[in-house]
N, C-alpha and C. Protein backbone atom coordinates (compact mmCIF):
# COMPACT_ATOMS: atom_id res chain seq x y z
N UNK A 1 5.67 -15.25 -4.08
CA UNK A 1 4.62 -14.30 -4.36
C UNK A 1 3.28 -14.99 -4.12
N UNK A 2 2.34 -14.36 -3.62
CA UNK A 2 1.15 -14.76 -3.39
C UNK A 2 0.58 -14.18 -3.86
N UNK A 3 -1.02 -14.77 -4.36
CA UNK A 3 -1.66 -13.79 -5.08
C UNK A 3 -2.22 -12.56 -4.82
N UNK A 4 -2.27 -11.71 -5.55
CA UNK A 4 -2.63 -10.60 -5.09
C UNK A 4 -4.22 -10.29 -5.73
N UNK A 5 -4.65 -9.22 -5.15
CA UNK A 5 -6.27 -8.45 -6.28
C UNK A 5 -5.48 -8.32 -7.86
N UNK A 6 -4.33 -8.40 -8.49
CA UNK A 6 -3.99 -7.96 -9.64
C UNK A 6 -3.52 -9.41 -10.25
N UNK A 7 -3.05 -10.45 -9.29
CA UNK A 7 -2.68 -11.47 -10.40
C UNK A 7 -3.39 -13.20 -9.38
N UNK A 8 -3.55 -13.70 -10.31
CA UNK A 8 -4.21 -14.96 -9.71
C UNK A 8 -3.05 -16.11 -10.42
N UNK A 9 -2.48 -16.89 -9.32
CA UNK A 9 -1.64 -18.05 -9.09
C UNK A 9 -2.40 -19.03 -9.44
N UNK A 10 -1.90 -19.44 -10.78
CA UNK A 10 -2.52 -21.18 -11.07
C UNK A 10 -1.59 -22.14 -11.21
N UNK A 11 -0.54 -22.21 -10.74
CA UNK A 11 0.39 -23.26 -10.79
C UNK A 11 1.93 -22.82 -10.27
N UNK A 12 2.68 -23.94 -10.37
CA UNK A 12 3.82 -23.80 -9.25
C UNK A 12 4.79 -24.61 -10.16
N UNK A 13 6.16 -24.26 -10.55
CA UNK A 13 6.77 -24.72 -11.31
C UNK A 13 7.41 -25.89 -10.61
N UNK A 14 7.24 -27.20 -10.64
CA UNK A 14 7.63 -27.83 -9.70
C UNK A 14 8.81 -28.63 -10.38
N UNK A 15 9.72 -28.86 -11.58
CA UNK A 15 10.92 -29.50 -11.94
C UNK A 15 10.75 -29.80 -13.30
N UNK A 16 12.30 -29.64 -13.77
CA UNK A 16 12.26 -29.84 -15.30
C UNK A 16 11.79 -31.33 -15.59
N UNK A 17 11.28 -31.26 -16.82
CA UNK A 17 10.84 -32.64 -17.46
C UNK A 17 11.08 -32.59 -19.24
N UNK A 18 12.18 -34.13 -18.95
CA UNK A 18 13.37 -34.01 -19.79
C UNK A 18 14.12 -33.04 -20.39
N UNK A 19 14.67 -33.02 -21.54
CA UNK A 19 16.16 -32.58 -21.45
C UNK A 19 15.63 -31.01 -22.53
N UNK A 20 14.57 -30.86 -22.98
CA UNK A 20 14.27 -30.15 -24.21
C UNK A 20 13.85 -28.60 -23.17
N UNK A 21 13.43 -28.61 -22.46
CA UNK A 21 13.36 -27.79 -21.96
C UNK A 21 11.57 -27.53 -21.40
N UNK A 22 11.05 -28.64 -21.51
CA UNK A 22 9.73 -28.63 -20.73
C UNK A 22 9.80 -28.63 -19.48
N UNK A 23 8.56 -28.39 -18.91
CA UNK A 23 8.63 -28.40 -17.21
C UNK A 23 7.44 -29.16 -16.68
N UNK A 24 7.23 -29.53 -15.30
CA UNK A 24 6.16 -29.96 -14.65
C UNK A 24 5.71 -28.88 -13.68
N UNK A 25 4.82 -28.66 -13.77
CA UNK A 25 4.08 -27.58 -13.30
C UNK A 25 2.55 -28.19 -12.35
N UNK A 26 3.01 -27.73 -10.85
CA UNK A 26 1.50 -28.70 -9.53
C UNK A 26 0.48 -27.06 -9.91
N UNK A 27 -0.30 -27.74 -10.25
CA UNK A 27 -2.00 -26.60 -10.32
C UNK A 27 -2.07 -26.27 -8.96
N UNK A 28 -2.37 -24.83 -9.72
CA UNK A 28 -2.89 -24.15 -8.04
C UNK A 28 -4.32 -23.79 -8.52
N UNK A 29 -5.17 -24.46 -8.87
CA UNK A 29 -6.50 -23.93 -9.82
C UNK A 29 -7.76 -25.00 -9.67
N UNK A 30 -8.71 -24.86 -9.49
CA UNK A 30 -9.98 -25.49 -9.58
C UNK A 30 -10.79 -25.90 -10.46
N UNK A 31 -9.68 -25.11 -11.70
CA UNK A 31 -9.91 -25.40 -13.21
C UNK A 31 -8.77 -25.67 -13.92
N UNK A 32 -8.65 -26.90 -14.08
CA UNK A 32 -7.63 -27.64 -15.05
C UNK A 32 -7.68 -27.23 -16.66
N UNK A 33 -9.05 -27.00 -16.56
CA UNK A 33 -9.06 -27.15 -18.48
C UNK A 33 -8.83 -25.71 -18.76
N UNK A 34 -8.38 -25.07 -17.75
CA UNK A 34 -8.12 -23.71 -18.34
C UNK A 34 -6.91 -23.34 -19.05
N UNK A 35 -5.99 -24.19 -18.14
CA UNK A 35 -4.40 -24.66 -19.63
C UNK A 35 -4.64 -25.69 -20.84
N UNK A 36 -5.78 -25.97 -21.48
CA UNK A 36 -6.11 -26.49 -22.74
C UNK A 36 -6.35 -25.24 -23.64
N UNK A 37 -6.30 -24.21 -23.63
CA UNK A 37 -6.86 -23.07 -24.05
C UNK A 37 -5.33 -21.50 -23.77
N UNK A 38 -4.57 -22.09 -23.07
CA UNK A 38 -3.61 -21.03 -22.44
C UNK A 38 -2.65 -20.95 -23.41
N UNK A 39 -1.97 -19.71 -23.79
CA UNK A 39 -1.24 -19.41 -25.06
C UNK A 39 -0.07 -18.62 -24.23
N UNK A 40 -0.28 -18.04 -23.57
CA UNK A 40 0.42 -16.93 -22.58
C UNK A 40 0.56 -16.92 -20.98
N UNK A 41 1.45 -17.00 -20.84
CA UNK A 41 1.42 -16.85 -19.02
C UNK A 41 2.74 -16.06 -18.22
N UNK A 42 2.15 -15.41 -17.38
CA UNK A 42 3.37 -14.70 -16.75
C UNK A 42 3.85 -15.93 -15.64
N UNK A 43 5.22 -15.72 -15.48
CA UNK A 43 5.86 -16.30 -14.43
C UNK A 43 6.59 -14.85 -13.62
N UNK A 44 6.91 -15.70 -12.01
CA UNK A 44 6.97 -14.76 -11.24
C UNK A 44 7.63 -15.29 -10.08
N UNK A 45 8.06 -14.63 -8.68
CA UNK A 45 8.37 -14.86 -7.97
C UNK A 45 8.41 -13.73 -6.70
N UNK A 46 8.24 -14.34 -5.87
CA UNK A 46 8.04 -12.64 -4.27
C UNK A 46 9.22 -12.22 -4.62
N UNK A 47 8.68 -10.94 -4.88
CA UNK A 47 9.16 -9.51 -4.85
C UNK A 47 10.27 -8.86 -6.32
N UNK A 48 9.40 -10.10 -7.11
CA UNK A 48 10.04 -9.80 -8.55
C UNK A 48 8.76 -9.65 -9.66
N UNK A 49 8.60 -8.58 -10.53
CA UNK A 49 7.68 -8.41 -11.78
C UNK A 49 7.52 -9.40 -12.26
N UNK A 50 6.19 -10.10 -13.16
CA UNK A 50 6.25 -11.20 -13.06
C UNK A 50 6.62 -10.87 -14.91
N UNK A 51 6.77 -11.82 -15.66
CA UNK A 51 7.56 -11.63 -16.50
C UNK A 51 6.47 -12.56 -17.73
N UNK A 52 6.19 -11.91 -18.85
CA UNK A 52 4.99 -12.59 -19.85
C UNK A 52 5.82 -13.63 -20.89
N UNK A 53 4.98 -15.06 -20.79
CA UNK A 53 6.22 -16.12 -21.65
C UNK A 53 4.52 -16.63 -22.31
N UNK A 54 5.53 -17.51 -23.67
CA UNK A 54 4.24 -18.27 -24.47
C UNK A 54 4.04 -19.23 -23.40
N UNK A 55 3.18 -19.86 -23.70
CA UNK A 55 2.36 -21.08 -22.82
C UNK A 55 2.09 -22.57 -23.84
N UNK A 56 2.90 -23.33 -23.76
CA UNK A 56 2.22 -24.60 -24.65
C UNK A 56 1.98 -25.65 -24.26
N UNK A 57 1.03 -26.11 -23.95
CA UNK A 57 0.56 -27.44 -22.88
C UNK A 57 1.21 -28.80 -23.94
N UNK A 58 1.76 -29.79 -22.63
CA UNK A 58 2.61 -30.48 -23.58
C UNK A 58 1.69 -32.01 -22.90
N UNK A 59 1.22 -31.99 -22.11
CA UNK A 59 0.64 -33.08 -21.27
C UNK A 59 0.46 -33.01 -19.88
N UNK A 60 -0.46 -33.99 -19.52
CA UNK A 60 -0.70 -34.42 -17.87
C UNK A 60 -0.03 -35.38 -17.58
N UNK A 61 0.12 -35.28 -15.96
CA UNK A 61 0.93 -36.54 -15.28
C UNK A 61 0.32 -36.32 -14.16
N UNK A 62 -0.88 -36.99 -13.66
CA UNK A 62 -1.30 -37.15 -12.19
C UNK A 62 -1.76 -35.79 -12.34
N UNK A 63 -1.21 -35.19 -10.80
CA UNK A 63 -2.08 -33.87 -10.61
C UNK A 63 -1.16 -32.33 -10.81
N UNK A 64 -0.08 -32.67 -12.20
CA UNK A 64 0.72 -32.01 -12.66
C UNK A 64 0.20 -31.99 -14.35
N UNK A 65 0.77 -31.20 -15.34
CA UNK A 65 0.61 -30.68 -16.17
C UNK A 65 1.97 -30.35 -16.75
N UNK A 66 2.63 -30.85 -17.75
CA UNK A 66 3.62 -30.69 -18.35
C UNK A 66 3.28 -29.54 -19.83
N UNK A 67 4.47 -28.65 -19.39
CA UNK A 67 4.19 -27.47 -19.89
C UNK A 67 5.55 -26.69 -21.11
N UNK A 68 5.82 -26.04 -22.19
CA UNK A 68 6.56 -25.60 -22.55
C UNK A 68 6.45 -23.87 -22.08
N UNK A 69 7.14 -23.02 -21.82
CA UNK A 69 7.42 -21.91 -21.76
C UNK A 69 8.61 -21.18 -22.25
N UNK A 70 8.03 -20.18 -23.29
CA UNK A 70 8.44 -19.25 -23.69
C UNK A 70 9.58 -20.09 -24.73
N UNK A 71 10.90 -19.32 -24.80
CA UNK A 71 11.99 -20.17 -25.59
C UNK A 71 12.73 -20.81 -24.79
N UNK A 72 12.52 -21.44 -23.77
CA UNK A 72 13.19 -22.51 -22.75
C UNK A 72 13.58 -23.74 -23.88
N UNK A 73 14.31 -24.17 -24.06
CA UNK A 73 15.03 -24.94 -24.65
C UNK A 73 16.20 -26.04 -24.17
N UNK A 74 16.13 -26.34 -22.67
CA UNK A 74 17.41 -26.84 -22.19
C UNK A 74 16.97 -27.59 -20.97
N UNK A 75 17.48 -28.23 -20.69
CA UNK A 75 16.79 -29.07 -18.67
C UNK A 75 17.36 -27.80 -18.50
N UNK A 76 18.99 -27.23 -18.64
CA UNK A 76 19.55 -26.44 -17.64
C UNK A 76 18.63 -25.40 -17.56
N UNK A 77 18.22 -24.38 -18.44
CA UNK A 77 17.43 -23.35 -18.44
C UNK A 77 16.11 -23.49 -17.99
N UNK A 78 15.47 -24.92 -17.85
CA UNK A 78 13.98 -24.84 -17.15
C UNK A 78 14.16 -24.99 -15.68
N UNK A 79 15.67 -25.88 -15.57
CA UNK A 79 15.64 -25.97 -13.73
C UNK A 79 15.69 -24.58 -13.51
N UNK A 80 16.33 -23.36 -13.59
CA UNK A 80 16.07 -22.17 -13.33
C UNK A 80 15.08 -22.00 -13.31
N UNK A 81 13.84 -22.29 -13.23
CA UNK A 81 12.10 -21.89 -13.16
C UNK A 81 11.85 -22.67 -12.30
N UNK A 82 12.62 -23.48 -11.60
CA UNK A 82 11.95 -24.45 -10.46
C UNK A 82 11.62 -23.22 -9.83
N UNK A 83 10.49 -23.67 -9.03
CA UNK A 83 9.75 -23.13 -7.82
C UNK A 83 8.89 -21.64 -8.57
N UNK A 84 9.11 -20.94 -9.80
CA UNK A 84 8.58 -20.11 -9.58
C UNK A 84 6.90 -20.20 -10.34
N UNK A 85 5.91 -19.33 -9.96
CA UNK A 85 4.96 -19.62 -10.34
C UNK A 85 4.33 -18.92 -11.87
N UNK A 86 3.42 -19.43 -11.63
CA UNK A 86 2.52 -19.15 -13.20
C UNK A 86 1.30 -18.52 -12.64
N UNK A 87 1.14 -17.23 -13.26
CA UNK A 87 0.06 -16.02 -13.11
C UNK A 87 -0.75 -16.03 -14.05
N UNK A 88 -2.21 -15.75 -13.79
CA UNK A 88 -2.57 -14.49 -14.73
C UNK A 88 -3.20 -13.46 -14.41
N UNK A 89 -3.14 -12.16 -15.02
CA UNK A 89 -4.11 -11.03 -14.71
C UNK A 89 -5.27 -11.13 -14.32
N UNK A 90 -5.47 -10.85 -13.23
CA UNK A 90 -6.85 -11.02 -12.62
C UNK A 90 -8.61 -10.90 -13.40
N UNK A 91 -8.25 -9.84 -14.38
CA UNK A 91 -9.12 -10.00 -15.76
C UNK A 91 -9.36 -11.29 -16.47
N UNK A 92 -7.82 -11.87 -16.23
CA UNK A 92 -8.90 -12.98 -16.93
C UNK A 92 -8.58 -14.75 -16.17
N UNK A 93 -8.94 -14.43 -14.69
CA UNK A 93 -9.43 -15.43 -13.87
C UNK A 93 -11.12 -15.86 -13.99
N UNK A 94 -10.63 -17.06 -13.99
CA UNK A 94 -11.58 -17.83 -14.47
C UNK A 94 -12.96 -17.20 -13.50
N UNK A 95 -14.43 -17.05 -14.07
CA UNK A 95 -15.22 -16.24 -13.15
C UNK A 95 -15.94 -17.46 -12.44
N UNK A 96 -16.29 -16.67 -11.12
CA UNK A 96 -16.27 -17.81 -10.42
C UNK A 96 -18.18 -18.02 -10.17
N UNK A 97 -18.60 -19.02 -9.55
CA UNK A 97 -20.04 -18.78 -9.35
C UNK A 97 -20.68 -18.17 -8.50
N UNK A 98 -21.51 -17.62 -7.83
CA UNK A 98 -22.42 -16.74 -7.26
C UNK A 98 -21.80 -17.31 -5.67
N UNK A 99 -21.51 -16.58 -5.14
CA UNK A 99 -21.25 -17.15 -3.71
C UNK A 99 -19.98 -17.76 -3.66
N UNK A 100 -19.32 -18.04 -4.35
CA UNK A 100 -18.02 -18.37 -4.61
C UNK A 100 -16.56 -17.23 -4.49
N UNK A 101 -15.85 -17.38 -4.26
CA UNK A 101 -14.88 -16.60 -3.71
C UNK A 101 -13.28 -16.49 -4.18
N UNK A 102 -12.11 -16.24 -4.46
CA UNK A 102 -10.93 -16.54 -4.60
C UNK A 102 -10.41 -16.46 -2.61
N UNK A 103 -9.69 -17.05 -2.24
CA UNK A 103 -8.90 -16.76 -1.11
C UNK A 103 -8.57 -15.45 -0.84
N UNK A 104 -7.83 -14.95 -1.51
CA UNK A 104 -7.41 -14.02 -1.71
C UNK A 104 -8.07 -12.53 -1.51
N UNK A 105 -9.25 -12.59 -1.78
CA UNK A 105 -10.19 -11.63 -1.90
C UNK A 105 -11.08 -12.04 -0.20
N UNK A 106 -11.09 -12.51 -0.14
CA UNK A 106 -11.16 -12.80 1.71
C UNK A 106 -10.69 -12.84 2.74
N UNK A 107 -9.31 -12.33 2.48
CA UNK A 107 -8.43 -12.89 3.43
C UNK A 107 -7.80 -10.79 3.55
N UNK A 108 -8.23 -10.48 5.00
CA UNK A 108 -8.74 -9.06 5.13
C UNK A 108 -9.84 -8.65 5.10
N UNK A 109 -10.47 -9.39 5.38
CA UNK A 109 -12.41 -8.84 5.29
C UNK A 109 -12.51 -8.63 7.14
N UNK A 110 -13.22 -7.65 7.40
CA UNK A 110 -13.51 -7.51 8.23
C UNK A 110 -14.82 -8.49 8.32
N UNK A 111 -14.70 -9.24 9.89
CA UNK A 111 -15.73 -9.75 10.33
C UNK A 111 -16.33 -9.41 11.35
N UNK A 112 -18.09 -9.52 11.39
CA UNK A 112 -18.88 -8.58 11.85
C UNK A 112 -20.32 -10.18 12.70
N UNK A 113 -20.37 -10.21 13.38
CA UNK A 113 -21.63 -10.84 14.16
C UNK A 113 -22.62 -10.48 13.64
N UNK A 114 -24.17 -11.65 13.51
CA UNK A 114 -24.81 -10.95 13.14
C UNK A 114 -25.87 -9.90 13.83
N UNK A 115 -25.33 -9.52 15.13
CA UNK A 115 -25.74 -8.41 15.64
C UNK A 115 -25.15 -7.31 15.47
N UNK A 116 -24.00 -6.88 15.04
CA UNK A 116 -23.03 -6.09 14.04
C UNK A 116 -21.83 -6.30 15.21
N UNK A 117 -21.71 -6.64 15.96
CA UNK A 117 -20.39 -7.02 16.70
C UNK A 117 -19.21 -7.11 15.90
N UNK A 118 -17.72 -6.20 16.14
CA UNK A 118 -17.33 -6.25 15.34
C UNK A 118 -16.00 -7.71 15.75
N UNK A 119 -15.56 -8.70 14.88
CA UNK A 119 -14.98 -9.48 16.07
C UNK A 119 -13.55 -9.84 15.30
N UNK A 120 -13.35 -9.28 14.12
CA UNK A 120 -11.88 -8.96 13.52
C UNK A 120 -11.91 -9.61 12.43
N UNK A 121 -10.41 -9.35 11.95
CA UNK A 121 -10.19 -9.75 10.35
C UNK A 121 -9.86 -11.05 10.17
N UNK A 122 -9.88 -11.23 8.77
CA UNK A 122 -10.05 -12.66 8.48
C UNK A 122 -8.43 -12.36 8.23
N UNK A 123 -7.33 -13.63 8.38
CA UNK A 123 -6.31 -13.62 8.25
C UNK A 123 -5.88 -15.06 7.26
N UNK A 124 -6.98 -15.82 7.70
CA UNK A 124 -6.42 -17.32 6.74
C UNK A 124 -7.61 -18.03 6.66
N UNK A 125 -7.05 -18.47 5.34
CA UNK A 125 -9.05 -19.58 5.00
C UNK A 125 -7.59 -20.83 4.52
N UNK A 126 -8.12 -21.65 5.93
CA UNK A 126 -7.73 -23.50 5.95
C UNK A 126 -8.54 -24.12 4.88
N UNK A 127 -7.95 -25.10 4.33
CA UNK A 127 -8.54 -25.97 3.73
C UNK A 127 -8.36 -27.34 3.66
N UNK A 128 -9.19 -28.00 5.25
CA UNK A 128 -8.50 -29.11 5.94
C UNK A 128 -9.49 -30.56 5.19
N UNK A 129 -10.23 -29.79 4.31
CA UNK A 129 -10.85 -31.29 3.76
C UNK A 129 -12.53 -31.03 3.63
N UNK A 130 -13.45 -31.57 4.59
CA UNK A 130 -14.88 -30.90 3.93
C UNK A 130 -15.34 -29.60 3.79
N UNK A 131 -14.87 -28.84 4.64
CA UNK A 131 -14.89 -27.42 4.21
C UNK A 131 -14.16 -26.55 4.31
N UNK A 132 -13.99 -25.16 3.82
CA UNK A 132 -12.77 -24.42 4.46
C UNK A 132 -12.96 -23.95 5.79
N UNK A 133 -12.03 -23.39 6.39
CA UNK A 133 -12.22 -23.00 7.60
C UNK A 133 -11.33 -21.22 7.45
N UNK A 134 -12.24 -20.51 8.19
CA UNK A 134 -11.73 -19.34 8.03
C UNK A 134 -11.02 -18.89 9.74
N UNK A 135 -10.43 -18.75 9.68
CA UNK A 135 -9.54 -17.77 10.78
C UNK A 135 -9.40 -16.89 10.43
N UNK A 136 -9.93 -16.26 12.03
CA UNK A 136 -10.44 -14.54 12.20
C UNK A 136 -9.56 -14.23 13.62
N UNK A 137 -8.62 -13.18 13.13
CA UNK A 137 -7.85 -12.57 13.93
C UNK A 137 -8.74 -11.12 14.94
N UNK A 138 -8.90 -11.92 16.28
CA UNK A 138 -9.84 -10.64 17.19
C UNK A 138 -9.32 -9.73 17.45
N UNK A 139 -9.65 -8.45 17.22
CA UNK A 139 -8.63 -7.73 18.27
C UNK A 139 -8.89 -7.53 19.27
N UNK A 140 -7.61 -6.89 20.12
CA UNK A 140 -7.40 -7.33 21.39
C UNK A 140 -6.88 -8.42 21.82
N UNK A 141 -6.73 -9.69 21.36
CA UNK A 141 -7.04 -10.92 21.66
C UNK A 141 -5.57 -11.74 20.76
N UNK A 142 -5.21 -12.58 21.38
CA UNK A 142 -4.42 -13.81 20.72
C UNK A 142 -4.75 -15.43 20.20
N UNK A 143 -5.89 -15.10 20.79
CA UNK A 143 -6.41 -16.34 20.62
C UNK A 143 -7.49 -16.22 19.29
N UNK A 144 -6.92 -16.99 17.99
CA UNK A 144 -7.77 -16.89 16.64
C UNK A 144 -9.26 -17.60 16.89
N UNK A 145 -10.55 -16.91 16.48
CA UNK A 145 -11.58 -17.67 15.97
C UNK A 145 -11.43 -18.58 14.86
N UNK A 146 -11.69 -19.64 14.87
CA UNK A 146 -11.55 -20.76 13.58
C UNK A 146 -13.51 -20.65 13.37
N UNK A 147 -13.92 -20.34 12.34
CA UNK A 147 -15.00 -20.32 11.72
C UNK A 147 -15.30 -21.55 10.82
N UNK A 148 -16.22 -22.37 10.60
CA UNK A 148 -16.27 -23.23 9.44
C UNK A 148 -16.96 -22.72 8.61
N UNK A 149 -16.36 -22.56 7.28
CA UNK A 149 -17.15 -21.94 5.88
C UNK A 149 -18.66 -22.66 5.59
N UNK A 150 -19.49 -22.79 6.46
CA UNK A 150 -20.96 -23.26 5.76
C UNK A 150 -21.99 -22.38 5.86
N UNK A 151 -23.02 -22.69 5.40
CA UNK A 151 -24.18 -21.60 5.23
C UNK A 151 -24.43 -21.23 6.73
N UNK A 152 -24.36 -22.33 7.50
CA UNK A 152 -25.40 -22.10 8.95
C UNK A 152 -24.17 -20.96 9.77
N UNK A 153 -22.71 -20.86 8.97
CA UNK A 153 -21.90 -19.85 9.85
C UNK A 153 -21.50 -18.06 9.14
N UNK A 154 -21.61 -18.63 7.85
CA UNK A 154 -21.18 -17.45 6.70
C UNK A 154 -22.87 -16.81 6.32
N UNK A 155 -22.93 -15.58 6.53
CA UNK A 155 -24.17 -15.21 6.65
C UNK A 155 -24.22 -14.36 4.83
N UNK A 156 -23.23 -13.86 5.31
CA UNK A 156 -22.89 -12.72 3.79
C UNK A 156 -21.62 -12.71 3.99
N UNK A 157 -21.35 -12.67 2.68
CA UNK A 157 -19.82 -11.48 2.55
C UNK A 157 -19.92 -10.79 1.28
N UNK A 158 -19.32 -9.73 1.76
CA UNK A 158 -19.58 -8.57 0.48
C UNK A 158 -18.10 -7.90 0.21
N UNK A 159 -17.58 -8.36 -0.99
CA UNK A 159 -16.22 -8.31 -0.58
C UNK A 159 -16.23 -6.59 -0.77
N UNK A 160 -16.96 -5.90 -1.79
CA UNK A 160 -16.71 -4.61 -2.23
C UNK A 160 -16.78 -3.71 -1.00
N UNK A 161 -17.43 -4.27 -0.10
CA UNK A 161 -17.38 -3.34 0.98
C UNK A 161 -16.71 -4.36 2.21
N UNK A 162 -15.57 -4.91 1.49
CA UNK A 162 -14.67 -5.44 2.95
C UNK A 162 -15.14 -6.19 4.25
N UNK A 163 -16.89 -6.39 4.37
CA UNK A 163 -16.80 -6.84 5.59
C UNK A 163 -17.63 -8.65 5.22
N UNK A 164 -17.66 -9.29 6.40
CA UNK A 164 -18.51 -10.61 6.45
C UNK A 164 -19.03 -10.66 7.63
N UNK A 165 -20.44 -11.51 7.37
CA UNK A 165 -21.46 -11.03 8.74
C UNK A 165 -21.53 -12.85 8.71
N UNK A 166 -21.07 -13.09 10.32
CA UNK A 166 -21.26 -14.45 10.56
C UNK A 166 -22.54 -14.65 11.98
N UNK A 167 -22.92 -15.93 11.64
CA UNK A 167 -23.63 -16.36 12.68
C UNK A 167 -22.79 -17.27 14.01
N UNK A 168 -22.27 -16.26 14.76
CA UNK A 168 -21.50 -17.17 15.69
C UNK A 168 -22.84 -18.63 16.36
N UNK A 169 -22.54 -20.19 16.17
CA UNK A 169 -23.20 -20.92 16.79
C UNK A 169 -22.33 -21.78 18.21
N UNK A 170 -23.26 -22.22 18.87
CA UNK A 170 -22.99 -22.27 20.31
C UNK A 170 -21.62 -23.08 20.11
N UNK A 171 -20.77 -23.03 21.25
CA UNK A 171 -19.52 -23.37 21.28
C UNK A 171 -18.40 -23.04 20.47
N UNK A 172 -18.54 -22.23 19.43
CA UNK A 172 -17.73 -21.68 18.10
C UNK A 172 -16.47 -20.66 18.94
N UNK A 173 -17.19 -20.08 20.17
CA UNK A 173 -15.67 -19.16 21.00
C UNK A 173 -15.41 -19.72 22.41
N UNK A 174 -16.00 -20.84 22.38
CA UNK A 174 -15.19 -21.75 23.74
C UNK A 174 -13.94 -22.24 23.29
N UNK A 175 -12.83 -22.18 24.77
CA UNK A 175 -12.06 -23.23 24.32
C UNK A 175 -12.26 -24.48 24.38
């Protein structure tokens, strides 16, 4: 399951940890300290309801988070949660700052030149290291625009009205 406009993915059940029935759980989140405070969390999986369990933070390990859920009580019963993830209602994702974005909520935006050219949808925002990179599916066309997420290329985006107005700069649609 990926996130959707209704639930935001903050972690990934990644293997039981020891025998009681805790788990290790890799963050999918930009905010760690938001499981110091978490009481509740749905777990889930593509193309299954995601399902509401208690939440009890049990510790960190590196860039994991050891976690109790719900009445899990067993290694055997937490390896059954390998792989699936940890949600929450989009209400109460963490709010983000002014110009700031979830993936998710970008990924389908129509993109627009800033002469209003229309030059297609956004299909994937990379995140190869200093900035993200957005890929924009043209139509007509097979060949993706790769955009780099910085001011001098992202002009606006307005997600309520679906579109983003970029500044194509020189060489950005050469091969």
């Amino acid at each position: 399951m990926k996130a959707s406009r209704d639930w935001v993915v903050i972690g990934e059940i990644a293997r039981p940890h020891g025998v009681q029935g805790a788990v290790k759980v890799t963050m999918h989140t930009d905010y760690p300290q938001r499981f110091d405070s978490l009481a509740k969390v749905y777990v889930g999986q593509e193309g299954a309801e995601p399902k509401q369990m208690s939440f009890t933070l049990v510790g960190r390990h590196k860039e994991q988070i050891i976690c109790r859920l719900g009445g899990i009580g067993s290694r055997e019963a937490a390896e059954e949660l390998r792989g699936m993830l940890l949600l929450v209602p989009r209400e109460e994702a963490v709010q983000l700052p002014t110009e700031h974005y979830y993936i998710f909520d970008l990924v389908g935006l129509a993109v627009y030149s800033e002469d209003g050219e229309y030059l297609g949808r956004l299909k994937e925002v990379l995140q190869p290291g200093a900035n993200d990179v957005y890929v924009v599916e043209p139509r007509g066309s097979d060949r993706d625009i790769l955009l780099p997420a910085i001011g001098d290329v992202i002009l606006d985006v307005d997600v309520n009205k679906g579109r983003m107005s970029v500044r194509l700069l020189p060489g950005l649609l050469d091969l």
